[in-house]
N, C-alpha and C. Protein backbone atom coordinates (compact mmCIF):
# COMPACT_ATOMS: atom_id res chain seq x y z
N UNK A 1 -13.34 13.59 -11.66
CA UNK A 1 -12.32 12.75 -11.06
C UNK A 1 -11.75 11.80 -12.10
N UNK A 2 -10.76 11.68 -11.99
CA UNK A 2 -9.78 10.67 -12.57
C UNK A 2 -10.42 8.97 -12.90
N UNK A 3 -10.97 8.41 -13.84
CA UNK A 3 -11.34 7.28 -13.58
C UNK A 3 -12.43 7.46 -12.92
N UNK A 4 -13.59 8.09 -12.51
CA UNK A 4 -14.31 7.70 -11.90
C UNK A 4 -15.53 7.02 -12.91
N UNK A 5 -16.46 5.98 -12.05
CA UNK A 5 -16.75 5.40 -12.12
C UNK A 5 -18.41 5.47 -12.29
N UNK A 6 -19.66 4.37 -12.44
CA UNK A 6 -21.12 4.81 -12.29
C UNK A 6 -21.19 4.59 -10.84
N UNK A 7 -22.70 5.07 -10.09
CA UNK A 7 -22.75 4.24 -8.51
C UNK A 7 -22.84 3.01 -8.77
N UNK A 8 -23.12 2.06 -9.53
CA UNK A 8 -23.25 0.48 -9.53
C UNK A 8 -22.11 0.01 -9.73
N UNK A 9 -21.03 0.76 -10.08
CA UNK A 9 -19.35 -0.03 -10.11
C UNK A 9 -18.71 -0.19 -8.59
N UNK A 10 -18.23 -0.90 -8.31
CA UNK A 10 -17.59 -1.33 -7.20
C UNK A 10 -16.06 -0.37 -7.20
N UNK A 11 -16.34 0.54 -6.50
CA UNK A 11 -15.06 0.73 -6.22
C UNK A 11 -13.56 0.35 -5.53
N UNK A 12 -12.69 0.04 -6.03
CA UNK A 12 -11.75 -0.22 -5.34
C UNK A 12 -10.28 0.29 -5.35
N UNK A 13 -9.80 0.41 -4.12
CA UNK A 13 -8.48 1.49 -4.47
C UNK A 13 -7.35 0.19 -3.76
N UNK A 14 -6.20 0.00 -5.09
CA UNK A 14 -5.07 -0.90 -4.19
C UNK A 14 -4.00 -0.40 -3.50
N UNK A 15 -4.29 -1.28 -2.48
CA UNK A 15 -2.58 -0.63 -1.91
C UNK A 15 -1.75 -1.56 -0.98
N UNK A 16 -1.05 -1.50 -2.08
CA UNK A 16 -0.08 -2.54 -1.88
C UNK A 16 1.59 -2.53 -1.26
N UNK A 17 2.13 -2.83 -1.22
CA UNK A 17 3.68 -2.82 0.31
C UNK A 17 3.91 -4.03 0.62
N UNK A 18 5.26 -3.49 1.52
CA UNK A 18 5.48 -4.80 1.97
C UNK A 18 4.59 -4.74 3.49
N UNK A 19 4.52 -3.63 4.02
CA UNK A 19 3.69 -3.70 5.30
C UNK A 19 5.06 -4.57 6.32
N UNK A 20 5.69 -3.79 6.16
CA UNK A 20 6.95 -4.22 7.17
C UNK A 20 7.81 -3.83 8.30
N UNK A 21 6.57 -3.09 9.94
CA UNK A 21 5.87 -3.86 9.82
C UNK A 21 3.83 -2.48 8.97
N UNK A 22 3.00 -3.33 9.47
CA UNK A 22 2.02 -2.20 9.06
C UNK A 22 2.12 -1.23 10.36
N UNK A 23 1.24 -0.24 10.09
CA UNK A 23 1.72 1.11 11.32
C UNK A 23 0.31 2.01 10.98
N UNK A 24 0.66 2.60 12.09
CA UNK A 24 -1.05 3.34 12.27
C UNK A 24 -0.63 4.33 10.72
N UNK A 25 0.50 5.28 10.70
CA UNK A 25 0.23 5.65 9.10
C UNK A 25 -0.44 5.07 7.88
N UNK A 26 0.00 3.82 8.00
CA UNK A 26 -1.09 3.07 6.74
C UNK A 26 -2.47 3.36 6.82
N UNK A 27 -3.06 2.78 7.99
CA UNK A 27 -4.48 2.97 8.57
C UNK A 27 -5.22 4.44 8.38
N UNK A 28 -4.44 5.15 8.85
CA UNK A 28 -5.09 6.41 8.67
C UNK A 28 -4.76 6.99 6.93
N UNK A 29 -3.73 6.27 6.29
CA UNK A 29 -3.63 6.98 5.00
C UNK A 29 -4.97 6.18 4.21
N UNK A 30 -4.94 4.80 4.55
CA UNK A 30 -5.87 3.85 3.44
C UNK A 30 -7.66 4.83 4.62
N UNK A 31 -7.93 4.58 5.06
CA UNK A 31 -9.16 5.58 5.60
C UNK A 31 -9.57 6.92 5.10
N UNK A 32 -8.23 7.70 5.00
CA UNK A 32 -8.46 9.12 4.46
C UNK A 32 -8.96 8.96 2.89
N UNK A 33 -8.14 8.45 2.46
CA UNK A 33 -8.08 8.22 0.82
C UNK A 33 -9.42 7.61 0.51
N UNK A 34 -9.83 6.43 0.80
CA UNK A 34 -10.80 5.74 0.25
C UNK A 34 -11.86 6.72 0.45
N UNK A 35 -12.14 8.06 1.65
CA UNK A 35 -13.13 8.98 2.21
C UNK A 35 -13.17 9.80 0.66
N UNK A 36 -11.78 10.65 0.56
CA UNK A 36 -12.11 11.57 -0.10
C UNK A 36 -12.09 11.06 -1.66
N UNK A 37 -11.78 9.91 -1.86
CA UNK A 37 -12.03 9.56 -3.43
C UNK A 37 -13.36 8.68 -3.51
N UNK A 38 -14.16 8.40 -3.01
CA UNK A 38 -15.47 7.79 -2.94
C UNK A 38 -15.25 6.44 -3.12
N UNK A 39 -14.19 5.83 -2.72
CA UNK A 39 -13.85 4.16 -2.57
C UNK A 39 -14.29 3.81 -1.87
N UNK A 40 -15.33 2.46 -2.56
CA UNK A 40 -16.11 1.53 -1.61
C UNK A 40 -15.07 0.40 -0.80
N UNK A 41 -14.47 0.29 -1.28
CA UNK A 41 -13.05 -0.58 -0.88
C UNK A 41 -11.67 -0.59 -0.84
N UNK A 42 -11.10 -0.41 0.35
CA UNK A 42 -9.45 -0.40 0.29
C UNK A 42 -8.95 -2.12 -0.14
N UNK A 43 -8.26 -2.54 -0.98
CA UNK A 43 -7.73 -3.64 -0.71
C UNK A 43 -6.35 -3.46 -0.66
N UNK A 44 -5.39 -4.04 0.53
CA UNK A 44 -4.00 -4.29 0.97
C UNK A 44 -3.51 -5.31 0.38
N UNK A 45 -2.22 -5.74 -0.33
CA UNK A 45 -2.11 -6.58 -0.86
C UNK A 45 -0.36 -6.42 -0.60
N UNK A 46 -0.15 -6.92 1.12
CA UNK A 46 0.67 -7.49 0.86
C UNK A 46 1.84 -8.32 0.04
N UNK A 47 3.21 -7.77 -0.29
CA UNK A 47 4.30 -7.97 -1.43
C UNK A 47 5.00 -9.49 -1.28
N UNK A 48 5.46 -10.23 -1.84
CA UNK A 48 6.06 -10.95 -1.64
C UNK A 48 7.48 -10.31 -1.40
N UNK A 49 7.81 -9.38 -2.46
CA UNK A 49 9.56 -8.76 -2.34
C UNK A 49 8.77 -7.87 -3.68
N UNK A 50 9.54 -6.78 -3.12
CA UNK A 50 9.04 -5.45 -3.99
C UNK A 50 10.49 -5.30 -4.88
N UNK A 51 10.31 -5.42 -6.29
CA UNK A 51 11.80 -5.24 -6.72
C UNK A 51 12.03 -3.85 -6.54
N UNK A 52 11.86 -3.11 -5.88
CA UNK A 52 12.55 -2.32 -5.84
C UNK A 52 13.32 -2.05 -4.24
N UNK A 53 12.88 -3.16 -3.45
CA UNK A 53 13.53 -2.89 -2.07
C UNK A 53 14.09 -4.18 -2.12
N UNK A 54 15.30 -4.76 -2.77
CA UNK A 54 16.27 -6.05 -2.73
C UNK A 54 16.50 -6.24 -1.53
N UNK A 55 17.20 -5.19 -0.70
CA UNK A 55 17.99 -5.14 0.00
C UNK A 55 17.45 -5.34 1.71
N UNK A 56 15.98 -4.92 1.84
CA UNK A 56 15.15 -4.97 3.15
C UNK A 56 14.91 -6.43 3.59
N UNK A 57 15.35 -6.27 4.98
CA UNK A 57 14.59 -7.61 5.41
C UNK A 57 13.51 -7.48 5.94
N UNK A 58 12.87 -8.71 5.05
CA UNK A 58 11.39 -8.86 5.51
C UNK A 58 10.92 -9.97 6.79
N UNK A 59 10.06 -9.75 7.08
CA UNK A 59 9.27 -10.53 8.67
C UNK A 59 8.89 -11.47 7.52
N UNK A 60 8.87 -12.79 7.92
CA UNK A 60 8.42 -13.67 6.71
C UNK A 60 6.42 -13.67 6.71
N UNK A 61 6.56 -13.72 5.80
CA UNK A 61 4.73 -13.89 5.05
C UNK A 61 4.10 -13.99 5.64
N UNK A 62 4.09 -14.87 6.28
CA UNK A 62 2.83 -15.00 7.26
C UNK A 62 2.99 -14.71 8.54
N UNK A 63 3.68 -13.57 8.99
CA UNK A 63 4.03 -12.78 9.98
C UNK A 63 3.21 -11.67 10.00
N UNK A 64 3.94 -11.47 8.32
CA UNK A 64 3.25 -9.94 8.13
C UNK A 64 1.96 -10.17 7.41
N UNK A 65 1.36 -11.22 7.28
CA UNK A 65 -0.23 -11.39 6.78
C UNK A 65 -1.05 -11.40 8.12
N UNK A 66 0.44 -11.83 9.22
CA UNK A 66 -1.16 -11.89 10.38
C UNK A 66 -1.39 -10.49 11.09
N UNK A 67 -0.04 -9.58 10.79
CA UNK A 67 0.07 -8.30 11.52
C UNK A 67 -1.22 -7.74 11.15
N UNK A 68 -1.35 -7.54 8.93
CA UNK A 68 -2.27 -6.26 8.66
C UNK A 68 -3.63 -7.27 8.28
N UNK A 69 -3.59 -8.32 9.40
CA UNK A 69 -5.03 -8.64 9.74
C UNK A 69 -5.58 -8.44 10.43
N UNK A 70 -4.46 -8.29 11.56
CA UNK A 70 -4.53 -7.73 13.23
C UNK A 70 -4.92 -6.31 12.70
N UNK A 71 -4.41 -5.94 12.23
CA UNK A 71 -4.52 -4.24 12.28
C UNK A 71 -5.37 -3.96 11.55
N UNK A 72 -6.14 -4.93 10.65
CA UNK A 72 -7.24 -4.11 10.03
C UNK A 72 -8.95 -4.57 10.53
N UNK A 73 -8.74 -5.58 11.53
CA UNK A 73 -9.88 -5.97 11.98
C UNK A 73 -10.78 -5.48 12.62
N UNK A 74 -12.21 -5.07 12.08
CA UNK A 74 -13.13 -4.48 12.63
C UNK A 74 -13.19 -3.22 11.68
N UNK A 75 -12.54 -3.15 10.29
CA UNK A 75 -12.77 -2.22 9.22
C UNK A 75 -13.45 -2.80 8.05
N UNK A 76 -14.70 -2.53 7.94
CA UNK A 76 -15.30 -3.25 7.10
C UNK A 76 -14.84 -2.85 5.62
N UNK A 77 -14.47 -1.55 5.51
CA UNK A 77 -14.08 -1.46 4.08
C UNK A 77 -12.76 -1.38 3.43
N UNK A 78 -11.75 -2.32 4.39
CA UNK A 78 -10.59 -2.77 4.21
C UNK A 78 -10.95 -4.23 4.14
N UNK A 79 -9.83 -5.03 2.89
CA UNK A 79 -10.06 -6.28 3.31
C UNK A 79 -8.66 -6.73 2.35
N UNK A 80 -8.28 -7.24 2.65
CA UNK A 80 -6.40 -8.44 2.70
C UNK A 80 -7.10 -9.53 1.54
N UNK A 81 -5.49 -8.99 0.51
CA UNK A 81 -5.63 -10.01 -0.76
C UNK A 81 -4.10 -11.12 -1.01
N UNK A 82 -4.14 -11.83 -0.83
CA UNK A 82 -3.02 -12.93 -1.08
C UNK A 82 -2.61 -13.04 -1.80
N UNK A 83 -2.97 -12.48 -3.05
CA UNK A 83 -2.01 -12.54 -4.30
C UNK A 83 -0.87 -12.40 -4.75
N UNK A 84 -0.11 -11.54 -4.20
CA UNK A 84 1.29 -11.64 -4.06
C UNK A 84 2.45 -12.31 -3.09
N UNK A 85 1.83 -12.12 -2.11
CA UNK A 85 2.85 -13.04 -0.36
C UNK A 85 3.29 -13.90 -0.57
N UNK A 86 2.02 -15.25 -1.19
CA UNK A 86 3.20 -16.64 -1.40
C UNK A 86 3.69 -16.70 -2.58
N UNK A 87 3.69 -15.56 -3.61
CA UNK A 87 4.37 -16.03 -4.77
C UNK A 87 6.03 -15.77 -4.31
N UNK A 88 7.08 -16.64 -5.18
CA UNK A 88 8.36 -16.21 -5.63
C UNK A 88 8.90 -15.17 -5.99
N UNK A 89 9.86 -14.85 -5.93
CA UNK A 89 10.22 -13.79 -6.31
C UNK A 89 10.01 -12.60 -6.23
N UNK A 90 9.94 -11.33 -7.02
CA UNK A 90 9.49 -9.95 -7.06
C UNK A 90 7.96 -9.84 -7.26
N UNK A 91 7.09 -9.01 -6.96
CA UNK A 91 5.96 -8.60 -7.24
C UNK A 91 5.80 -7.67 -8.00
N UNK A 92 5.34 -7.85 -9.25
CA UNK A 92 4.58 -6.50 -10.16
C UNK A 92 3.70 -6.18 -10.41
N UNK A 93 3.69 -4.87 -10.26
CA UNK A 93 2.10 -4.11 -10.05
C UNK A 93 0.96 -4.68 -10.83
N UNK A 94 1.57 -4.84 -12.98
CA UNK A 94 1.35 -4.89 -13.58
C UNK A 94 0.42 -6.63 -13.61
N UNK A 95 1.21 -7.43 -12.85
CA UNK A 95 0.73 -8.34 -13.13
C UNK A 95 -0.82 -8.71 -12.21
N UNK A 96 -0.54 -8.00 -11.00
CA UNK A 96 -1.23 -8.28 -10.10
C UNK A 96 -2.33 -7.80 -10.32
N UNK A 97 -2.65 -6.47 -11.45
CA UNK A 97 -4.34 -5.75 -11.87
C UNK A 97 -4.28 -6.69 -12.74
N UNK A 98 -3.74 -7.23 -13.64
CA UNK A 98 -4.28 -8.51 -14.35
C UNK A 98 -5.48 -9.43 -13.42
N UNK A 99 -4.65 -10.25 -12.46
CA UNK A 99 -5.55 -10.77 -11.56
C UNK A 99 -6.68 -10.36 -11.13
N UNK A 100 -6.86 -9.13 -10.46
CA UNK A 100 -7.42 -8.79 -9.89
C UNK A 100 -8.54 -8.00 -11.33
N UNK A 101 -8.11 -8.03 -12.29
CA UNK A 101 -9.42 -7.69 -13.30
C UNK A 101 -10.54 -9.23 -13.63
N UNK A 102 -9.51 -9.78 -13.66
CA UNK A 102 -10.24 -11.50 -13.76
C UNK A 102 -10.82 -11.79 -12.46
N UNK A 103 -10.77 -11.30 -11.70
CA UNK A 103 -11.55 -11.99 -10.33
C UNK A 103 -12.61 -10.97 -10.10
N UNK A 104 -12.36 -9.42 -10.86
CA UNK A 104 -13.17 -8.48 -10.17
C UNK A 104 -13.86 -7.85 -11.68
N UNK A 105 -14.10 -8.51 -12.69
CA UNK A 105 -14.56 -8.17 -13.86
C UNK A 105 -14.85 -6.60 -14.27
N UNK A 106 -16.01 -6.01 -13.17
CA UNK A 106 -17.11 -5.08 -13.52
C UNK A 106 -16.47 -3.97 -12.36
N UNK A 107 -15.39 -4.46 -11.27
CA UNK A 107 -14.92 -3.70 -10.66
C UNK A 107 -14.14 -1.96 -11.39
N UNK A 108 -14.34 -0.85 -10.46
CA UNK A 108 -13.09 0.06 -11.00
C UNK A 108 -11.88 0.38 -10.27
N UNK A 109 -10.56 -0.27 -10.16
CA UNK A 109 -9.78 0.17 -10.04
C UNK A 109 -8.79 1.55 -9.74
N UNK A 110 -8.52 1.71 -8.74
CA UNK A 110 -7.39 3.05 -8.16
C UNK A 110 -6.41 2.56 -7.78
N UNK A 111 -5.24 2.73 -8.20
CA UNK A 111 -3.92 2.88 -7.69
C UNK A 111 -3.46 3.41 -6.36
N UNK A 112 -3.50 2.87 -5.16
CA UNK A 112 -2.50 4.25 -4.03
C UNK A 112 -1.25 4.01 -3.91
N UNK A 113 -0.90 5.07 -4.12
CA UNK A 113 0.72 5.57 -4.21
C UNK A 113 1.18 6.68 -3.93
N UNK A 114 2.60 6.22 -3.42
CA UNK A 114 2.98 7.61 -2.44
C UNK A 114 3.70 8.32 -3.63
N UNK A 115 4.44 9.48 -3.39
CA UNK A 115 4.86 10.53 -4.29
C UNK A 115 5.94 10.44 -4.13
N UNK A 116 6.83 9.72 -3.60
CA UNK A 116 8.01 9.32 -3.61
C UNK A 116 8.18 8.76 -5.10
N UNK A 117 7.03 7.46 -5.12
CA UNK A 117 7.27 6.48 -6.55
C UNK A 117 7.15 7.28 -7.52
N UNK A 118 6.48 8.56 -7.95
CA UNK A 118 6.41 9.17 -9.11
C UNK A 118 8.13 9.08 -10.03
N UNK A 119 9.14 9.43 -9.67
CA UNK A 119 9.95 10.03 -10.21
C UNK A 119 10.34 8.39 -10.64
N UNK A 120 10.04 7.80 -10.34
CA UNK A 120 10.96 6.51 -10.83
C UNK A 120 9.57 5.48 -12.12
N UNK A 121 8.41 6.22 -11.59
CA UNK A 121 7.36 5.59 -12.30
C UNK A 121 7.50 4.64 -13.65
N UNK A 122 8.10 5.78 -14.12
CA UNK A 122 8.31 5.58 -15.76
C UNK A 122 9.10 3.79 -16.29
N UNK A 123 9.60 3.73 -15.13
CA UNK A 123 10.58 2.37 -14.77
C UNK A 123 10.24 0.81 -14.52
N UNK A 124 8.25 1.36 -14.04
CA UNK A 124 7.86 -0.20 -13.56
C UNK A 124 7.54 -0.80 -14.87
N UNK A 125 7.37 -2.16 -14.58
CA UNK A 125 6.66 -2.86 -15.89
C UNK A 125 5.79 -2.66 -16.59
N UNK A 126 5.48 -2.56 -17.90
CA UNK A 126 4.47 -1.88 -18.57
C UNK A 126 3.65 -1.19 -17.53
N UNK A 127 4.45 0.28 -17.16
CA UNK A 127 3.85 1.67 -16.64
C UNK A 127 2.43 2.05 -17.32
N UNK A 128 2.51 2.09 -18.63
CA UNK A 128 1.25 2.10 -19.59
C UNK A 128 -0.13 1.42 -19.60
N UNK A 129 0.04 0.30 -19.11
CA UNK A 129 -0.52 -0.55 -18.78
C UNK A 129 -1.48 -0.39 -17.37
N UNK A 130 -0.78 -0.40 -16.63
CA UNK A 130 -0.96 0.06 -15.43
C UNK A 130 -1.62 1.20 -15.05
N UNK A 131 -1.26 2.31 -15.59
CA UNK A 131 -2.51 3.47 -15.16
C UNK A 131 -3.62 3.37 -15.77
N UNK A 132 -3.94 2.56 -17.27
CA UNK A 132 -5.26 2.33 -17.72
C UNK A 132 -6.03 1.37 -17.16
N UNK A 133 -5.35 0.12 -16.35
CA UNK A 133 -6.04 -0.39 -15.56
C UNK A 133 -6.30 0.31 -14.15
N UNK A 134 -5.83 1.26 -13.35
CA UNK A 134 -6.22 1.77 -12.45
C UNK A 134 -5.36 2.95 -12.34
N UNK A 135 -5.94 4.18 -12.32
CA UNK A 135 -5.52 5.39 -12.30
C UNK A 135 -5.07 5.82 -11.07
N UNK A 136 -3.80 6.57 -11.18
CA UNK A 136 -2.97 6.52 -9.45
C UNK A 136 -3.89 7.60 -8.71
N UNK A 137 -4.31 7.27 -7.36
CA UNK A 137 -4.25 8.12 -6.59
C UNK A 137 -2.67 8.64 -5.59
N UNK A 138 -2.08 9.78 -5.42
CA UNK A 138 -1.15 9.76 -4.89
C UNK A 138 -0.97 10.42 -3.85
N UNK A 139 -0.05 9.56 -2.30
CA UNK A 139 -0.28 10.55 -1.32
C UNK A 139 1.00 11.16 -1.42
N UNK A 140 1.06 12.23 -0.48
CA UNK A 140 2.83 13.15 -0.12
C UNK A 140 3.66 12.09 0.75
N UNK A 141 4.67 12.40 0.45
CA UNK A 141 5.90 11.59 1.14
C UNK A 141 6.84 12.89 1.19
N UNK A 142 7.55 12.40 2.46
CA UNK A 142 8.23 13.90 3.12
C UNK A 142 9.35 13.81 1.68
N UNK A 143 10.10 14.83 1.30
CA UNK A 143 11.14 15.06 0.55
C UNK A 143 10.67 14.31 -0.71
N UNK A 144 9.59 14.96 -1.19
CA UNK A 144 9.48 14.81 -2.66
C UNK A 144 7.97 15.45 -2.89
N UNK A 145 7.87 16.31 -2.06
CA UNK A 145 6.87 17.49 -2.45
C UNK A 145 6.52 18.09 -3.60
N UNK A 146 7.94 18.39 -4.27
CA UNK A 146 7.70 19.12 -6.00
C UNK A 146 7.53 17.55 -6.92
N UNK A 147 7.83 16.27 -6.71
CA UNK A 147 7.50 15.06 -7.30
C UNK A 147 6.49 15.42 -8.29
N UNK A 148 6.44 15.87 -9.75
CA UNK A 148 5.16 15.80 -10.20
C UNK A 148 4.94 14.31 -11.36
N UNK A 149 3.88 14.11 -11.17
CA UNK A 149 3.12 12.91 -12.82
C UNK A 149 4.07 13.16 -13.75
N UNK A 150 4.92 12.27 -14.40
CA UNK A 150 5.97 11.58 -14.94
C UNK A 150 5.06 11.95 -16.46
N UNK A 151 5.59 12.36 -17.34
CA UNK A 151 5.70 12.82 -18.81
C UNK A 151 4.61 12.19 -19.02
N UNK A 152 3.45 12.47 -20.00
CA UNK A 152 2.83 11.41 -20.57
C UNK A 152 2.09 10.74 -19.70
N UNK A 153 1.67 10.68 -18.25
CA UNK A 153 0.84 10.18 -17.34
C UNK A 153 0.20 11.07 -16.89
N UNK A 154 0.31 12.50 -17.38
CA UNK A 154 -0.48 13.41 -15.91
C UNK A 154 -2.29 13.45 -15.99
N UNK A 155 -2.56 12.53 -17.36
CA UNK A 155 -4.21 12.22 -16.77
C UNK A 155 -4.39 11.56 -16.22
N UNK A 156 -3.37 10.60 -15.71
CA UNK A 156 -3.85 9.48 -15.25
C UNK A 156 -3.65 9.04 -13.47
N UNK A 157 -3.12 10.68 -13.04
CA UNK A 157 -2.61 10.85 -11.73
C UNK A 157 -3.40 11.86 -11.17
N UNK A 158 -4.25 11.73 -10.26
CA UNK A 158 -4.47 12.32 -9.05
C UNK A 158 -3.76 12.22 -7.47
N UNK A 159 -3.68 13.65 -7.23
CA UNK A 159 -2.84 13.80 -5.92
C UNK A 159 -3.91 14.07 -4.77
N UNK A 160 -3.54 13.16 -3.77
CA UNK A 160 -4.40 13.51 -2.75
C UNK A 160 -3.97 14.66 -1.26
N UNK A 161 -4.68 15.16 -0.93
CA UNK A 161 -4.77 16.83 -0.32
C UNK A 161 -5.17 15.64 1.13
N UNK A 162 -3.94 14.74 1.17
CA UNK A 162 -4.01 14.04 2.65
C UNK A 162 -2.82 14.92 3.49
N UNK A 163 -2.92 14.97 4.37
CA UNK A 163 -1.68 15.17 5.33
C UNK A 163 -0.42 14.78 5.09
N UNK A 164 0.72 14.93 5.73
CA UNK A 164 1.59 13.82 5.39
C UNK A 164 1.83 13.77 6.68
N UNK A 165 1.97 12.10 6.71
CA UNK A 165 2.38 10.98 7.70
C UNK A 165 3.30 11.03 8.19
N UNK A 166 4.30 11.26 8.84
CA UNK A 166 5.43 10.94 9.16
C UNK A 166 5.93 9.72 9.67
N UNK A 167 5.48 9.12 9.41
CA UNK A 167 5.76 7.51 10.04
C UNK A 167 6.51 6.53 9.10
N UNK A 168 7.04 5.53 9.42
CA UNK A 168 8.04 4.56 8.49
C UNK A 168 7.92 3.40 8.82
N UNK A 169 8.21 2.28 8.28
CA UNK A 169 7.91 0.82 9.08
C UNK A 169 9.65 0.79 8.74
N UNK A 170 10.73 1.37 8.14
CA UNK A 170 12.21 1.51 8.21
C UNK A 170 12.74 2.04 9.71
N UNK A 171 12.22 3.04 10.08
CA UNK A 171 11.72 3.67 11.32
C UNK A 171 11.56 3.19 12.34
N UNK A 172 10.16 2.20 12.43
CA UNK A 172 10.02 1.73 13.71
C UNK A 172 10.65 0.17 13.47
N UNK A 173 11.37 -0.59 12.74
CA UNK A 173 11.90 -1.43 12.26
C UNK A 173 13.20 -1.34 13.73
N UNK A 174 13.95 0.18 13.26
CA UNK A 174 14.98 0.49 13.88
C UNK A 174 14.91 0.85 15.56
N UNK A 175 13.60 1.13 15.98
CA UNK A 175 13.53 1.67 17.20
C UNK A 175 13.17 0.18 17.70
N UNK A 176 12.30 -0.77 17.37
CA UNK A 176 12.36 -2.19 17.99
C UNK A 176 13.62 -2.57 17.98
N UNK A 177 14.88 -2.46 17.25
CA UNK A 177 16.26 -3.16 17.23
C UNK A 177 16.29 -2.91 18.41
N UNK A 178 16.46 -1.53 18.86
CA UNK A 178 16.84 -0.25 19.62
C UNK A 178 16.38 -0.55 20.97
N UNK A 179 15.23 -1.27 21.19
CA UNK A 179 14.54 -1.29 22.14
C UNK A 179 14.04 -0.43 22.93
N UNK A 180 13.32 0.61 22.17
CA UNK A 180 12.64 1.71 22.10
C UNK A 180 11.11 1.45 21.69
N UNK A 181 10.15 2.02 22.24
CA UNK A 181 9.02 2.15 22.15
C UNK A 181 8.36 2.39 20.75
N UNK A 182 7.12 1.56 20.31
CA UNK A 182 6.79 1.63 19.21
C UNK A 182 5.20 2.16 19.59
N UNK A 183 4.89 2.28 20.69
CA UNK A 183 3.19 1.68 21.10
C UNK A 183 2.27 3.06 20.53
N UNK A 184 2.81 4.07 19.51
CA UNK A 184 1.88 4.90 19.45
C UNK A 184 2.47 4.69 18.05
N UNK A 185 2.89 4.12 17.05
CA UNK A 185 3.21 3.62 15.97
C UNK A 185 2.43 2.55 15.18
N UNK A 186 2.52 1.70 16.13
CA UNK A 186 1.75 0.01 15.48
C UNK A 186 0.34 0.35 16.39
N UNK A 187 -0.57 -0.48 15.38
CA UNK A 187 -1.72 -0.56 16.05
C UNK A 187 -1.39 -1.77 17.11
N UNK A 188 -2.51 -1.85 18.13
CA UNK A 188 -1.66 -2.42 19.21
C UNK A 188 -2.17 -4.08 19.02
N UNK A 189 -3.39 -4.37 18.12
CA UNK A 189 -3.35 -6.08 17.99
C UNK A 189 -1.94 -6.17 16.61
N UNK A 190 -1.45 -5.25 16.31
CA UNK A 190 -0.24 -5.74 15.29
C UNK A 190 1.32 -5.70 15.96
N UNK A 191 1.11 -4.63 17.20
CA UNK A 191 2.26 -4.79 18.10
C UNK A 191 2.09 -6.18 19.26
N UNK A 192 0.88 -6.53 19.66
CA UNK A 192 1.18 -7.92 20.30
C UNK A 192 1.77 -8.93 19.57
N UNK A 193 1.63 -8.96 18.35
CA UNK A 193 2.26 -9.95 17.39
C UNK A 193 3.96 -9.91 17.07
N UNK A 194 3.90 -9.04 17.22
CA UNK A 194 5.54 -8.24 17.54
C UNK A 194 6.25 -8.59 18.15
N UNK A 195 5.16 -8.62 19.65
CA UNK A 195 6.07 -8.91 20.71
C UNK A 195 6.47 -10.43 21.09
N UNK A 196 4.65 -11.17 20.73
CA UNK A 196 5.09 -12.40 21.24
C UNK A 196 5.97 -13.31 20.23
N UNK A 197 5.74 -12.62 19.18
CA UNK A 197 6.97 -13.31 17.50
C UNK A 197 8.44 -13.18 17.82
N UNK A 198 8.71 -12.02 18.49
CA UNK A 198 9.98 -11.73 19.01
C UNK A 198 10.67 -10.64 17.49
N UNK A 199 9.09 -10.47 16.51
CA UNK A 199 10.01 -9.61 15.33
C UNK A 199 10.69 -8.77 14.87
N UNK A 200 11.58 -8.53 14.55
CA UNK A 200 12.54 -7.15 14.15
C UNK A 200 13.17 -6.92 15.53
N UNK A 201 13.44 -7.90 16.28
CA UNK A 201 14.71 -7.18 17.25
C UNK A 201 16.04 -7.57 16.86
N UNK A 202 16.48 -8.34 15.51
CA UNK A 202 17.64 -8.21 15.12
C UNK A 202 17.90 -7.66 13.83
């Protein structure tokens, strides 16, 4: 395996989004993944603003910190990192395994990422950087199936033999406008928050 690790290293796989809102796809993708790559730990790490989605509106911070708390409660090997939400501005990947090497020293690091991001990979902030601190695991995303590991990265990418999800938080974003049913979408302590917030119906 890619990066793998001794049994005394702490495993951990990041995965990070805006979680906007979170949706049972996440849940079942961060579960599958951490199963079949031997991750002792999923950590979610909520975005402040992803430069690469300018244009999305987001549920503000602590909306969406209380949703994928709601939704991950009672998973012991998920657990919510703050490092990005209240910062300013854009979030980078790059900076954020910095952090998270200083807080987690002896830890080993995994990347999760969908296969959409491959083709643009080459583009984030010291890319280089980044897969030596944590080597991508990657899931399928509909319409980018042939997506392969970007020149010069393909040791540092594993693809995962998960399903693909069909689900979107763009998606059910639009069916709450809509006033259409979400209840087999959101987990349902992240859809009460939904409802009584009044979020994403404009």
């Amino acid at each position: 395996m890619v990066g793998s690790a001794t049994e005394s290293v702490l495993r951990i796989g990041v995965f990070g989004g805006t979680f906007n809102p979170p949706h049972m796809g996440h849940l079942r993708l961060a579960g599958m993944v951490r199963e079949r790559f031997g991750l002792d730990r999923v950590l979610w790490i909520p975005n402040s603003r992803s430069p690469f989605k300018t244009g999305a509106k987001l549920a503000d911070a602590a909306d969406r910190l209380a949703m994928i708390r709601a939704a991950t409660e009672g998973e012991a090997a998920f657990s919510i990192s703050e490092i990005e939400i209240w910062q300013r501005g854009a979030s980078y990947t790059v900076d954020t395994l910095r952090k998270l090497r200083e807080a987690h020293p002896d830890a080993a690091f995994r990347l999760i990422a969908g296969r959409d991001q491959l083709p643009g990979f080459s583009r984030w902030r010291e890319p280089e950087e980044i897969v030596r601190r944590a080597p991508l695991i990657v899931f399928p995303r509909a319409g980018y199936e042939q997506a392969a590991a970007p020149e010069g990265f393909e040791k540092y990418v594993e693809f995962a033999d998960t399903p693909l999800i069909d689900l979107s938080s763009t998606d059910i974003r639009e069916r709450i406008r809509a006033g259409r049913s979400v209840r087999d979408m959101v987990p349902p302590a992240a859809l009460e928050i939904i409802e009584e917030r009044g979020l994403y119906r404009r």
